[in-house]
Protein backbone atom coordinates (compact mmCIF):
# COMPACT_ATOMS: atom_id res chain seq x y z
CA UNK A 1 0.00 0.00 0.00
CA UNK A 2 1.49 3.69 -0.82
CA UNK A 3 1.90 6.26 1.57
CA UNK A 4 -0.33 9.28 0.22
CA UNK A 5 1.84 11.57 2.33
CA UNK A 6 4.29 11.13 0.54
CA UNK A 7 5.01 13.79 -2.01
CA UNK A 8 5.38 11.25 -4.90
CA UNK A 9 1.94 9.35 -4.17
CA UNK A 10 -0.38 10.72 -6.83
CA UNK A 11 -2.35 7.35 -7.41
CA UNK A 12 -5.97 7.38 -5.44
CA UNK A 13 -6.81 4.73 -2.97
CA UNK A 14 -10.55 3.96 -2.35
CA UNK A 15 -11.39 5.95 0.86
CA UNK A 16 -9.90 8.78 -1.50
CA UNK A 17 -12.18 8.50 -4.59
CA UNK A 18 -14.91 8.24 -2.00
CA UNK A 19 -14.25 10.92 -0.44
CA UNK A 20 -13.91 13.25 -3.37
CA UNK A 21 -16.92 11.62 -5.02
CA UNK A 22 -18.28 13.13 -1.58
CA UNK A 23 -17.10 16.48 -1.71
CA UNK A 24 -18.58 16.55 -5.45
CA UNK A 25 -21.86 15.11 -4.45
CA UNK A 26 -22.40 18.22 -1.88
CA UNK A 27 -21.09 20.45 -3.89
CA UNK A 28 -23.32 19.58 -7.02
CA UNK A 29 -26.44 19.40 -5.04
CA UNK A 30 -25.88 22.88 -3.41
CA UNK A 31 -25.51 21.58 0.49
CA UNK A 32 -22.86 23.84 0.92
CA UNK A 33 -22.33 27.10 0.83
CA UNK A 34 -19.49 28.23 -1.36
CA UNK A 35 -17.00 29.26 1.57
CA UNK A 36 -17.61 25.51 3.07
CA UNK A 37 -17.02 23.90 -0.47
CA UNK A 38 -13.69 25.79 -1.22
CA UNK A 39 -12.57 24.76 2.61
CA UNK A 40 -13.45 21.06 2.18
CA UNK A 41 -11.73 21.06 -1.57
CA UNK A 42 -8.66 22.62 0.15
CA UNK A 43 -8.72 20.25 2.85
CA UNK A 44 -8.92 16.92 0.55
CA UNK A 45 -6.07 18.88 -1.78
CA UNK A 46 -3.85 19.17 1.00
CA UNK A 47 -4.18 16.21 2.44
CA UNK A 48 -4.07 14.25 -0.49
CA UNK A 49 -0.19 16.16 -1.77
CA UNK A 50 1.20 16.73 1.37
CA UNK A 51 1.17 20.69 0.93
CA UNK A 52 1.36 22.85 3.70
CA UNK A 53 -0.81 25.60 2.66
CA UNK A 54 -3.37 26.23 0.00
CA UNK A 55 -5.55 28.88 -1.59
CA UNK A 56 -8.35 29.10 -4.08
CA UNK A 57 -8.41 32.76 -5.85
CA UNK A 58 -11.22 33.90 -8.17
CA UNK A 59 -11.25 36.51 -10.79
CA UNK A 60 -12.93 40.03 -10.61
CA UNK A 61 -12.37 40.70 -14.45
CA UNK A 62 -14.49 43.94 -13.62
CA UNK A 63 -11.32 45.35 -11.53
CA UNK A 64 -8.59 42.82 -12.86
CA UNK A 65 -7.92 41.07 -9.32
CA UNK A 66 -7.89 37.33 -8.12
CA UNK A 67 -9.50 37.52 -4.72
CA UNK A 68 -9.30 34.77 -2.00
CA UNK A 69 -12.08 32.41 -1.73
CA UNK A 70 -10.27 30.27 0.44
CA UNK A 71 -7.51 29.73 2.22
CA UNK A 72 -5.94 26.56 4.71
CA UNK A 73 -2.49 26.49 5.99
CA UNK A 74 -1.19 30.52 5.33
CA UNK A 75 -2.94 33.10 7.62
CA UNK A 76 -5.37 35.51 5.36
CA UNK A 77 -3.95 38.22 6.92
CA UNK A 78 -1.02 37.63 4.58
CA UNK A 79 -2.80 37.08 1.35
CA UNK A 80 -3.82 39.87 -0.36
CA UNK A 81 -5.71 40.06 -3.89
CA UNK A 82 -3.72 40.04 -6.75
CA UNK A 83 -3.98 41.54 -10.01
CA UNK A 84 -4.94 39.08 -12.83
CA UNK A 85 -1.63 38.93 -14.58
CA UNK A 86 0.60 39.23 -11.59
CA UNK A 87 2.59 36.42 -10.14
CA UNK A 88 2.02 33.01 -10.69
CA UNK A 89 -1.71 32.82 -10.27
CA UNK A 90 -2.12 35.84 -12.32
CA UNK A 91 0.54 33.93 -15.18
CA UNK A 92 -2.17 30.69 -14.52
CA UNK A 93 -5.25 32.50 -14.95
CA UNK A 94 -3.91 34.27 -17.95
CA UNK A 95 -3.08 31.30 -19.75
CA UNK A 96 -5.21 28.80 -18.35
CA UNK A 97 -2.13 26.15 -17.64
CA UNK A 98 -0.77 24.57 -14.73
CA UNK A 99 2.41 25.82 -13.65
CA UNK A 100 4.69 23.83 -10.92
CA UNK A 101 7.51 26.42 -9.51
CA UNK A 102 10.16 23.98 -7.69
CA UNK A 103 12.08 26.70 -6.12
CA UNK A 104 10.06 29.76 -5.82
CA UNK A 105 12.42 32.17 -4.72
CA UNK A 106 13.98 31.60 -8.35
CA UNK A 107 11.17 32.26 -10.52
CA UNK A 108 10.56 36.15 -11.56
CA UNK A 109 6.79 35.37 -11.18
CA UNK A 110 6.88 34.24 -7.84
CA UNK A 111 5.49 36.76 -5.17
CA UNK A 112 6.60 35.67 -1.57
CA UNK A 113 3.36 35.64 0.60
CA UNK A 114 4.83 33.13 3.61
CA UNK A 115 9.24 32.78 3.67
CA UNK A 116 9.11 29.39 4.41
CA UNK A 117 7.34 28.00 1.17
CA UNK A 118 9.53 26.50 -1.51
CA UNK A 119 7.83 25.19 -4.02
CA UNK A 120 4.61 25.95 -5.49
CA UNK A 121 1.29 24.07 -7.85
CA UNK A 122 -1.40 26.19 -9.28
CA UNK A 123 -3.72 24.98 -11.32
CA UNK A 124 -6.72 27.15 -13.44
CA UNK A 125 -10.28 27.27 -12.50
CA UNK A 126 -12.29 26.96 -15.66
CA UNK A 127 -15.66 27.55 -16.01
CA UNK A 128 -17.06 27.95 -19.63
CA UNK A 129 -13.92 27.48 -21.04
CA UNK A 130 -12.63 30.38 -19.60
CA UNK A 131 -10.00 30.55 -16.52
CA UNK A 132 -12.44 32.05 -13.46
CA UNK A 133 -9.82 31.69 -10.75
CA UNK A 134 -7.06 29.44 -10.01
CA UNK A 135 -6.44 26.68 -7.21
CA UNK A 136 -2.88 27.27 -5.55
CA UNK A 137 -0.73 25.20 -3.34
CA UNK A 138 2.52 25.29 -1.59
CA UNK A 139 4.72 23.54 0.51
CA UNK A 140 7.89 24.27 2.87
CA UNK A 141 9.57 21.27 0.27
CA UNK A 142 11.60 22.02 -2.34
CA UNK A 143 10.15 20.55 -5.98
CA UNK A 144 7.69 18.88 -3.40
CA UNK A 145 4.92 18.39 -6.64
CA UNK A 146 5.02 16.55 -9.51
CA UNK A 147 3.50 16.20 -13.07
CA UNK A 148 1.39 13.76 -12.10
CA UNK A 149 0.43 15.36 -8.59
CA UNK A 150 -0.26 18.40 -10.87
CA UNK A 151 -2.64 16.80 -13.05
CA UNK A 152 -4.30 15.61 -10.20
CA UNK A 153 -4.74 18.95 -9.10
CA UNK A 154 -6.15 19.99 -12.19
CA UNK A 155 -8.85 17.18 -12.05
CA UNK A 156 -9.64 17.88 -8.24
CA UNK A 157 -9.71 22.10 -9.35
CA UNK A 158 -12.51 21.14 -12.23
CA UNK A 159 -15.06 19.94 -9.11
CA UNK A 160 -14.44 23.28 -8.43
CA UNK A 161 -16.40 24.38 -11.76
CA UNK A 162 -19.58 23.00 -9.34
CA UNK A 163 -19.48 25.60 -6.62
CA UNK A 164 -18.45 28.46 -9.10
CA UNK A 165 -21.47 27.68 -10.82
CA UNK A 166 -23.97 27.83 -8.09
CA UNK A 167 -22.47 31.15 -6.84
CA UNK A 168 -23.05 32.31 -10.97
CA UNK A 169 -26.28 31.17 -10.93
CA UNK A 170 -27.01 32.22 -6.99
CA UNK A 171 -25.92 36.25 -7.89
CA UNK A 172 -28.30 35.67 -11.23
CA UNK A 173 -31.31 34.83 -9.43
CA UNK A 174 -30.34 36.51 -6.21
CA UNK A 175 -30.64 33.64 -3.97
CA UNK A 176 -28.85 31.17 -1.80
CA UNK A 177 -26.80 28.66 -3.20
CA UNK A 178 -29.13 25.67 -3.20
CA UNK A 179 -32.20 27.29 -3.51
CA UNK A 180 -32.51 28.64 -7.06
């Protein structure tokens, strides 16, 4: 059996695919909110790559600014929204790719929220085709993710699309999610 702490563990086990197939379910159906689905997709992120901190940022294209949805592992005090084409979410939302940093302090995107982070994931939020926001994690490791683990990422950032939609659809109608 492989240890999914491990930074090189990208394959699934059982509980795992039931749990996501959870988190999808509830998000889907509407049970919860869109604060409470971002936290439990961060959670099951994290826990699943061995990050230490995550964030899920979506895009104001009325201002240009990625604004934090979500955040587990870095204090929000030290995030701050980010204009759409600056750093590395702004370079991921911009052209709708993942992009793995292994040594952050080396790449001329990379904008230093928390010292101790080394290497960096983020993955675009698409909804419609079109990059909405972008699902971002980090860890203390050095080249701590991999391909794979990024893919990953990108599959467990598309549930996402779910909870984006019901806020869409929630400001539309002017209601609560779940209750259109």
């Amino acid at each position: 059996m492989k240890n999914m702490d491990k930074p090189d563990s990208h394959q699934l086990t059982g509980d795992q695919i039931a749990e996501l197939s959870q988190v999808a379910r509830e998000i889907s159906s509407g049970r919860l909110a869109d604060a409470r689905a971002f936290q439990r997709i961060l959670d099951f992120t994290l826990k699943l790559t061995g990050a230490d901190a995550g964030s899920i940022y979506l895009y104001d294209k009325e201002i240009d600014v990625l604004r934090l949805a979500g955040t587990t592992g870095i204090g929000v005090d030290r995030l701050k929204p980010v204009r759409g084409s600056q750093g590395i979410t702004g370079w991921v939302l911009t052209h709708s790719k993942i992009r793995i940093v292994n040594e952050g302090c080396t790449d001329p995107d990379y904008l230093e929220c928390t010292p101790s982070m080394k290497s960096e994931v983020c993955v675009p939020v698409l909804f419609q085709d079109k990059a909405v926001g972008v699902l971002n994690l980090e860890s203390r490791r050095k080249s701590h993710f991999s391909e794979d683990q990024a893919r990953l990422i990108g599959l467990i950032a598309s549930i996402l699309t779910g909870a984006i939609q019901q806020l869409v659809q929630c400001h539309d109608h002017g209601s609560r999610p779940g209750h259109l």
